[in-house]
C-alpha atoms as a PDB file:
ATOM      1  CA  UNK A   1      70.869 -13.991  13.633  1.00  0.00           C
ATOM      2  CA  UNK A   2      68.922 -16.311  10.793  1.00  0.00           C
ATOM      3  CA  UNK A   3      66.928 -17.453  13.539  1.00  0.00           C
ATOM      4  CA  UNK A   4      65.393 -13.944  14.612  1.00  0.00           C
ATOM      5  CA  UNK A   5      64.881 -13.253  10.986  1.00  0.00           C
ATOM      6  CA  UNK A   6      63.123 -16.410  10.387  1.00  0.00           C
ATOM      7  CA  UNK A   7      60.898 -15.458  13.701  1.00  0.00           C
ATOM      8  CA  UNK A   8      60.681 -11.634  12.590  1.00  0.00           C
ATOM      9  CA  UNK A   9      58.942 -12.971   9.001  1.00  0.00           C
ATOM     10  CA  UNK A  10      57.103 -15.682  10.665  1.00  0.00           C
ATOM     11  CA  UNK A  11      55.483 -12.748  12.702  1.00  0.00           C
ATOM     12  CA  UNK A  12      55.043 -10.394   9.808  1.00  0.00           C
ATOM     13  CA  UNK A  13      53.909 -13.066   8.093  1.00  0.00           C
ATOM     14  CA  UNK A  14      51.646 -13.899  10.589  1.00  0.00           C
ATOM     15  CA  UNK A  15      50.362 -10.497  11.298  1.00  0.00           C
ATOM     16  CA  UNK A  16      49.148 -10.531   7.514  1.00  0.00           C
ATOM     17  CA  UNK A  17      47.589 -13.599   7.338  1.00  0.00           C
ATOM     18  CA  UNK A  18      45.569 -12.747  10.717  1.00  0.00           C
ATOM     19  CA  UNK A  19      44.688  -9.119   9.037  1.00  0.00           C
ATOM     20  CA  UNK A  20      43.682 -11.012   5.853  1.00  0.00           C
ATOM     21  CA  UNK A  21      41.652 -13.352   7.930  1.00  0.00           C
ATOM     22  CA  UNK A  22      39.975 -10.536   9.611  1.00  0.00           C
ATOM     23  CA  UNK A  23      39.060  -8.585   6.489  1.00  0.00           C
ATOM     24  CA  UNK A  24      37.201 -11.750   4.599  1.00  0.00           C
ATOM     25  CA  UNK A  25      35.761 -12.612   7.602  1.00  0.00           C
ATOM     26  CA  UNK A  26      34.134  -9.081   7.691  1.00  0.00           C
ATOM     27  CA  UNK A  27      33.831  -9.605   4.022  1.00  0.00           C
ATOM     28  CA  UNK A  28      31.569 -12.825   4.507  1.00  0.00           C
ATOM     29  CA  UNK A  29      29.722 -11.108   7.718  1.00  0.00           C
ATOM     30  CA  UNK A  30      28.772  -8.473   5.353  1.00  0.00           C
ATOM     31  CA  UNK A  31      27.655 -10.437   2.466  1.00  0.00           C
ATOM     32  CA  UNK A  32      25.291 -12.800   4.706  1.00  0.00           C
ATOM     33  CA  UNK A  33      23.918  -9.644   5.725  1.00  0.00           C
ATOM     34  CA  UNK A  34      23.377  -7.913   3.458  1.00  0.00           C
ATOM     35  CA  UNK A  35      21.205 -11.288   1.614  1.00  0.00           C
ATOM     36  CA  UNK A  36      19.719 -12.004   4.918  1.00  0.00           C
ATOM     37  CA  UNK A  37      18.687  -8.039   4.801  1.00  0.00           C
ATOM     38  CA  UNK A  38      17.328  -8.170   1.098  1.00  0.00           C
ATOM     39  CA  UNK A  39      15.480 -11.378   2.018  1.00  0.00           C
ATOM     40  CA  UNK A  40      13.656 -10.049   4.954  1.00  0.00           C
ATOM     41  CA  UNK A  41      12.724  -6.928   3.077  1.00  0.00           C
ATOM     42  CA  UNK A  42      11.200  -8.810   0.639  1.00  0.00           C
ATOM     43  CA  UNK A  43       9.320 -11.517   2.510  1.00  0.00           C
ATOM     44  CA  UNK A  44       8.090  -8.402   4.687  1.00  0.00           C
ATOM     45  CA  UNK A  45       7.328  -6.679   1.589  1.00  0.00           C
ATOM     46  CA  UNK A  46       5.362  -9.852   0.279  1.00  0.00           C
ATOM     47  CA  UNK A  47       3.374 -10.296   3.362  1.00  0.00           C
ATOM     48  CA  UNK A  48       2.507  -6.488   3.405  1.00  0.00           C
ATOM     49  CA  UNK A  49       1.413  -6.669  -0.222  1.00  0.00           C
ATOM     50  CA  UNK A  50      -0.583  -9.790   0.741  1.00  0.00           C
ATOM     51  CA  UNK A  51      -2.379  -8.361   3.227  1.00  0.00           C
ATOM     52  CA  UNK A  52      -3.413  -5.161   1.144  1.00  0.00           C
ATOM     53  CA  UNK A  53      -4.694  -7.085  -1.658  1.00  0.00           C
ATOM     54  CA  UNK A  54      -6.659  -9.291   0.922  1.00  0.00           C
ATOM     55  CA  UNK A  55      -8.081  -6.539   3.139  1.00  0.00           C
ATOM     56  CA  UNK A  56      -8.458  -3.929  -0.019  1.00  0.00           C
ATOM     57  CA  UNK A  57     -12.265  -2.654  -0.824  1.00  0.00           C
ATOM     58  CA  UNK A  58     -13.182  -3.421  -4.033  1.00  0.00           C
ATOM     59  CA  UNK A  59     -15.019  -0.280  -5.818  1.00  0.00           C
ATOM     60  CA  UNK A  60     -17.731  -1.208  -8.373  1.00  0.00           C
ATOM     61  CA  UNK A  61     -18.956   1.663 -10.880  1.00  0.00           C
ATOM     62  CA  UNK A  62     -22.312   1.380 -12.733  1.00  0.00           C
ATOM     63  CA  UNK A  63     -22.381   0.646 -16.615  1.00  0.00           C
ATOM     64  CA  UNK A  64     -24.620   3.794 -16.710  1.00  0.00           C
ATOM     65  CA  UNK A  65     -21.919   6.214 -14.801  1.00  0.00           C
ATOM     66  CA  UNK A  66     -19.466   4.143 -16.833  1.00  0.00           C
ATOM     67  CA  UNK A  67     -21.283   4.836 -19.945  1.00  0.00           C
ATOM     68  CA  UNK A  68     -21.680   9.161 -19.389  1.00  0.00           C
ATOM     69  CA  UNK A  69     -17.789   9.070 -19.146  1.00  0.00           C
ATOM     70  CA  UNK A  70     -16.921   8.425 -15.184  1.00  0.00           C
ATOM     71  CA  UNK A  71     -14.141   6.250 -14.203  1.00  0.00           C
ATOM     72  CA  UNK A  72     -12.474   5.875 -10.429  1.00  0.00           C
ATOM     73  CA  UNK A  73      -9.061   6.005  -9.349  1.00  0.00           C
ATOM     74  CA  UNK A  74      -7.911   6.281  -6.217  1.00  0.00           C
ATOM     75  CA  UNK A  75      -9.812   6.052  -2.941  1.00  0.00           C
ATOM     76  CA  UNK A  76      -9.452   6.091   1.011  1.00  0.00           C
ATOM     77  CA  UNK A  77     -11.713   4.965   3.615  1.00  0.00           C
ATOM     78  CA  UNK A  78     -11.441   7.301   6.878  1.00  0.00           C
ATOM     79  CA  UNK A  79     -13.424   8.517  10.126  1.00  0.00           C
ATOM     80  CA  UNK A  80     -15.584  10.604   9.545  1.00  0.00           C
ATOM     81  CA  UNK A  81     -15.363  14.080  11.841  1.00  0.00           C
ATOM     82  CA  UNK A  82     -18.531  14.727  13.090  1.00  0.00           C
ATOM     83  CA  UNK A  83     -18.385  10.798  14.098  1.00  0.00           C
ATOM     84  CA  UNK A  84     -18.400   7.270  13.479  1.00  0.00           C
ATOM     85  CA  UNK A  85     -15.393   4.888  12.154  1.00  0.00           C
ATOM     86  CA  UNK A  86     -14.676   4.475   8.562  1.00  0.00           C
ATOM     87  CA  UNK A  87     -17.288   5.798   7.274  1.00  0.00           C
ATOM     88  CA  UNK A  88     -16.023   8.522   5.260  1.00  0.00           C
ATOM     89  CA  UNK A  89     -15.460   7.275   1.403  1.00  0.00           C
ATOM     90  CA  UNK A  90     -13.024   9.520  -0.331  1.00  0.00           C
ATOM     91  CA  UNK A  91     -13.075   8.352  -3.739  1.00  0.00           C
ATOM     92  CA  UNK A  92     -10.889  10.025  -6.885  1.00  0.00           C
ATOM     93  CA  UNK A  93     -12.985  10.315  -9.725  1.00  0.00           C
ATOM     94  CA  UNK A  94     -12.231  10.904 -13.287  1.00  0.00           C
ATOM     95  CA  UNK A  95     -14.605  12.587 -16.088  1.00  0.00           C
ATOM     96  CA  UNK A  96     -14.291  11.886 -19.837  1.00  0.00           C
ATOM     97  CA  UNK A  97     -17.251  13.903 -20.431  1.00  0.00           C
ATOM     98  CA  UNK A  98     -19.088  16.743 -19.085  1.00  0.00           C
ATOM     99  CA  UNK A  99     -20.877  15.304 -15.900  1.00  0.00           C
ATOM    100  CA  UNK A 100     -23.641  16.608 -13.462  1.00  0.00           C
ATOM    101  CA  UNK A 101     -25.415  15.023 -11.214  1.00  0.00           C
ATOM    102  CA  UNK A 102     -26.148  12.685  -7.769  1.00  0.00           C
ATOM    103  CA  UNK A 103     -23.865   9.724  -7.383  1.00  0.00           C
ATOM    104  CA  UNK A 104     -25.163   7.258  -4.857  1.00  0.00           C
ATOM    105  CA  UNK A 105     -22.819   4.601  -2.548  1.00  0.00           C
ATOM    106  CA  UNK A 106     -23.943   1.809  -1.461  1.00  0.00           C
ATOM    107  CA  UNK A 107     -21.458  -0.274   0.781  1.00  0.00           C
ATOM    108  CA  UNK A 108     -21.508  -4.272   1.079  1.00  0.00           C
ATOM    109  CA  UNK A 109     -19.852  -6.416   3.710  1.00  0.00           C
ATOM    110  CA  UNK A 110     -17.401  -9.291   3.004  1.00  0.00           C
ATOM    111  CA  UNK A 111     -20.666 -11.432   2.643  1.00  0.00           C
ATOM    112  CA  UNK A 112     -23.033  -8.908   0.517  1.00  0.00           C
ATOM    113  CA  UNK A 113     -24.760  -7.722   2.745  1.00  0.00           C
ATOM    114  CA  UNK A 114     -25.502  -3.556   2.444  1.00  0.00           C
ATOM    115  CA  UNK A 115     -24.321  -1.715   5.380  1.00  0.00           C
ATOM    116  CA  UNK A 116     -24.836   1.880   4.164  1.00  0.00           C
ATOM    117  CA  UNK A 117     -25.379   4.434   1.658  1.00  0.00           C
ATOM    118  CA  UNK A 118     -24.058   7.433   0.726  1.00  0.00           C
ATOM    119  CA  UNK A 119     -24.940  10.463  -2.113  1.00  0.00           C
ATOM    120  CA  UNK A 120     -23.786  13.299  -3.408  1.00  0.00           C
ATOM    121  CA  UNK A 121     -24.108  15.722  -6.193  1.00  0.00           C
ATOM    122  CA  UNK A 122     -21.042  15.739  -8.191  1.00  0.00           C
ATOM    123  CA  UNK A 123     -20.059  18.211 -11.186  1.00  0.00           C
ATOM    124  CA  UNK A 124     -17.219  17.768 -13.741  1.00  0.00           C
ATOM    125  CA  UNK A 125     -16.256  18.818 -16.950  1.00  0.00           C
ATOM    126  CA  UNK A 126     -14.869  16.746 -19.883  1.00  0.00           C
ATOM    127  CA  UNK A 127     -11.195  16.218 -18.704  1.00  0.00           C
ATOM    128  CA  UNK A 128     -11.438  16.924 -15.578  1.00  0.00           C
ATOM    129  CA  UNK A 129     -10.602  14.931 -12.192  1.00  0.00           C
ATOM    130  CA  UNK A 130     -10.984  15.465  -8.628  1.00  0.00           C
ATOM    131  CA  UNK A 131     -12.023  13.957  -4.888  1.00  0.00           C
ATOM    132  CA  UNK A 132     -15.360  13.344  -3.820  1.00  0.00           C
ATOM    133  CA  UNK A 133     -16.327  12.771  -0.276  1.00  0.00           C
ATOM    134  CA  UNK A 134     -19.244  10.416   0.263  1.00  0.00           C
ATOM    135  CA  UNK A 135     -20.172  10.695   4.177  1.00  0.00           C
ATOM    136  CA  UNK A 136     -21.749   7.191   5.436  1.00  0.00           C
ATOM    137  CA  UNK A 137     -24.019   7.538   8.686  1.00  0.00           C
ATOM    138  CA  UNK A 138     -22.811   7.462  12.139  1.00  0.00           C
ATOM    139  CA  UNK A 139     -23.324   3.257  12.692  1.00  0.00           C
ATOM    140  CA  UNK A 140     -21.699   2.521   8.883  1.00  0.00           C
ATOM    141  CA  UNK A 141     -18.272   1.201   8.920  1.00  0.00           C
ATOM    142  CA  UNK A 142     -16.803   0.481   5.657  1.00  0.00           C
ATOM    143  CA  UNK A 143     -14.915  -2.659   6.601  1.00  0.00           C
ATOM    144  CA  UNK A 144     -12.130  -4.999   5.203  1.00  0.00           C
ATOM    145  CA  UNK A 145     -13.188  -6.925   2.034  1.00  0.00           C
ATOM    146  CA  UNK A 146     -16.252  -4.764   1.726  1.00  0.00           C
ATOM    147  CA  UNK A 147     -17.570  -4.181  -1.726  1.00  0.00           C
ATOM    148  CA  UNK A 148     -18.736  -0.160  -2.427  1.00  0.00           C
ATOM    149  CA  UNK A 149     -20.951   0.077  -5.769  1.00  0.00           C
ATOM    150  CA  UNK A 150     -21.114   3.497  -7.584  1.00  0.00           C
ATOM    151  CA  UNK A 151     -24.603   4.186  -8.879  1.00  0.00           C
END
């Protein structure tokens, strides 16, 4: 009678330690993941950020637009409908001051060279902010590293 009672605990107590086993194994499993998860997202979110700052257009304003109260914000390079391949400029632009008159693009490749221009007449009051579309012929594409300068 001991003998099956020693047997009976040694298998309860067996049973336990197996389930215990099991649940900080899972434990550990989920831990590594869960780093190896965090790790990748960053290193992917690194790379991606890496890549943006590397392939990003730089956008150049005058010290004369500068100086009648334009700044930039955001921009976005696009097709353009009627044709071509990014060579639409979309460019955010913010007034401090009351503002009329013809802004002119010119875009640069990574090594200077101009590749296009653009104009158009652009109205704002003091205050004010919107999105300008600068339309860049047919053969212009605004490429990766490119410099634009806002005249």
């Amino acid at each position: 009678m001991k003998t099956s009672i020693y047997i009976t605990l040694l298998c309860v107590f067996t049973l336990v330690s197996c389930q215990r086993v099991k649940d900080k194994t899972q434990e550990t499993i989920n831990a590594g993941g869960e780093a190896v998860g965090k790790s990748a997202t960053e290193f992917i979110e690194g790379v991606s950020e890496g890549i943006d700052k590397t392939l990003e257009v730089k956008i150049a304003m005058s010290s004369d637009l500068k100086a009648s109260g334009l700044s930039t914000g955001k921009y976005s390079i696009s097709n353009n409908p009627q044709g071509g391949k990014d060579n639409l400029l979309t460019l955010y632009i913010i007034f401090d001051q009351d503002f009329k008159d013809i802004i002119y693009v010119k875009a640069f490749d990574k090594n200077g060279l101009e590749t296009g221009r653009a104009k158009l007449e652009v109205e704002g009051k003091k205050g004010e902010a919107n999105y300008y579309d600068f339309t860049f012929g047919k053969r212009v594409e605004i490429e990766y590293r490119s410099k634009i300068v806002v005249e």
